[in-house]
C-alpha atoms as a PDB file:
ATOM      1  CA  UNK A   1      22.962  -0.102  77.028  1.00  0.00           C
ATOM      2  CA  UNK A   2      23.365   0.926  73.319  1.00  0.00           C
ATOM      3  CA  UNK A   3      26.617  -0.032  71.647  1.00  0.00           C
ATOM      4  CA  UNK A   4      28.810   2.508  72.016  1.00  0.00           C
ATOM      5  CA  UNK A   5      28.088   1.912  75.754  1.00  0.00           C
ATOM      6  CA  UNK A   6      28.802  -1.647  75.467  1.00  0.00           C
ATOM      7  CA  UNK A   7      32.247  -0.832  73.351  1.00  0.00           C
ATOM      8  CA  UNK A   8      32.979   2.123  75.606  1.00  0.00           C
ATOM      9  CA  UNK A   9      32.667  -0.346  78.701  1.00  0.00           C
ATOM     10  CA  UNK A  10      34.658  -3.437  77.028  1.00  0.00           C
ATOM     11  CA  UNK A  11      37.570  -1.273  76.547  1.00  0.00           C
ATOM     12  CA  UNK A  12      37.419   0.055  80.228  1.00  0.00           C
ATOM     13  CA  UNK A  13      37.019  -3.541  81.122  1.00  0.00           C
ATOM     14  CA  UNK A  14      40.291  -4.645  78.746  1.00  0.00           C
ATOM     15  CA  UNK A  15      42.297  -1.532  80.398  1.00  0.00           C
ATOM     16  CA  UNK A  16      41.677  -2.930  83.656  1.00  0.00           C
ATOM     17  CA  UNK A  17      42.684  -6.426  82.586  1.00  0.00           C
ATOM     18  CA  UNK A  18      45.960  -5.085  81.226  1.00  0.00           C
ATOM     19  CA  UNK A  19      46.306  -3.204  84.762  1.00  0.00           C
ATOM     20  CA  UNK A  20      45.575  -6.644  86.652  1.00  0.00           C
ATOM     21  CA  UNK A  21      48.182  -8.118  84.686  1.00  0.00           C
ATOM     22  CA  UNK A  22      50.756  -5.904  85.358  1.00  0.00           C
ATOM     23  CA  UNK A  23      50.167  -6.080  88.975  1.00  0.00           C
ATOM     24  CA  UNK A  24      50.550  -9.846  88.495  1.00  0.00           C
ATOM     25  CA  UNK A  25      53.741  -9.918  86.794  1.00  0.00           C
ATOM     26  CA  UNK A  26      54.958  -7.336  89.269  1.00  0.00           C
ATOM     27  CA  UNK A  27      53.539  -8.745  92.598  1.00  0.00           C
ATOM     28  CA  UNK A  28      55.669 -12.251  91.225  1.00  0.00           C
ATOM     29  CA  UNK A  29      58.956 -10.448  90.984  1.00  0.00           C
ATOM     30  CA  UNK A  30      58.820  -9.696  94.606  1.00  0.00           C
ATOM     31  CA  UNK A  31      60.981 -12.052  96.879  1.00  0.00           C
ATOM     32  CA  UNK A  32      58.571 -13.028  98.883  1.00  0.00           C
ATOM     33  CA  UNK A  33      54.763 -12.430  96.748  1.00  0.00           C
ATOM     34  CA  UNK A  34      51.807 -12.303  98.617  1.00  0.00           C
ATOM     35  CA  UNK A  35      49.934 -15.244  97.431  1.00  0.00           C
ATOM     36  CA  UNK A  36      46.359 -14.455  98.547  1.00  0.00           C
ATOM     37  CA  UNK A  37      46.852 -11.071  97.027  1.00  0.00           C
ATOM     38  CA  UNK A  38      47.887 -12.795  94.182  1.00  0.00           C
ATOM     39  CA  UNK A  39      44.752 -14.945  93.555  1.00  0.00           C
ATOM     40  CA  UNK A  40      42.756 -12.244  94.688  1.00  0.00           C
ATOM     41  CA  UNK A  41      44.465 -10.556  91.350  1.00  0.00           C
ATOM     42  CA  UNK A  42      44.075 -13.584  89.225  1.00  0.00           C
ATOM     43  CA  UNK A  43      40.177 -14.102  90.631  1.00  0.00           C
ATOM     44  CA  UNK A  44      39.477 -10.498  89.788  1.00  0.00           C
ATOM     45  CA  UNK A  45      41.101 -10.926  85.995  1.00  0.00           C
ATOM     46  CA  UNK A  46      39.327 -13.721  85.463  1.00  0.00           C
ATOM     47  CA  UNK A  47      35.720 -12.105  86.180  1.00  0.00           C
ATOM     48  CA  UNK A  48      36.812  -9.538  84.094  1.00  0.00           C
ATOM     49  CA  UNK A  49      37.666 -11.649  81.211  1.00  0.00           C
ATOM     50  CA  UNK A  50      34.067 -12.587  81.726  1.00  0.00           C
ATOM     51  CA  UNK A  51      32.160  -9.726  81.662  1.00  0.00           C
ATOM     52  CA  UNK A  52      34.535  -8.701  78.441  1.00  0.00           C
ATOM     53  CA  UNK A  53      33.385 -11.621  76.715  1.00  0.00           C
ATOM     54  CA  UNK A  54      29.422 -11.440  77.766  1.00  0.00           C
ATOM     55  CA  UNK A  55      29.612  -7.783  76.514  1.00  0.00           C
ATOM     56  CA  UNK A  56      31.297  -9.061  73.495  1.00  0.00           C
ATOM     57  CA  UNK A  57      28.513 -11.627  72.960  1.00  0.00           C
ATOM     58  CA  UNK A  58      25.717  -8.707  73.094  1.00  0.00           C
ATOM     59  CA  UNK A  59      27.947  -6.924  70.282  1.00  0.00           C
ATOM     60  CA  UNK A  60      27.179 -10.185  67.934  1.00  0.00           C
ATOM     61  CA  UNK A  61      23.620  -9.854  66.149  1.00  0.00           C
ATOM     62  CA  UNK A  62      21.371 -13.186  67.146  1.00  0.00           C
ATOM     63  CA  UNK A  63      21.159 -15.143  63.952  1.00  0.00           C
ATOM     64  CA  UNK A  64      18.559 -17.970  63.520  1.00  0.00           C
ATOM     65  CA  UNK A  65      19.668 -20.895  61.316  1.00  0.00           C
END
């Protein structure tokens, strides 16, 4: 992947986190929420907040001190 790729993907990634978050907040509202749904959601924008950040980390030069 070169880095437009790489930036291309982390902002698909960081769309789909806002998305999951949304779904969240409005999956709570409901009277009664369906709670494996719900950490299904939360599972999901946590493995996404991975990937964002291992993408994020190929982005960064490797420096040798």
């Amino acid at each position: 992947m070169d880095e437009a790729e790489i930036r291309a993907r982390i902002e698909m990634l960081k769309q789909d986190h806002r998305d999951l978050d949304t779904a969240i907040d409005a999956l709570r509202q409901l009277p009664n929420p369906d709670m494996i749904l719900l950490q299904r959601f939360k599972k999901k924008k946590l493995m996404l907040k991975d990937e964002i950040a291992m993408l994020e980390d190929q982005l960064i030069p490797d420096i040798i001190a």
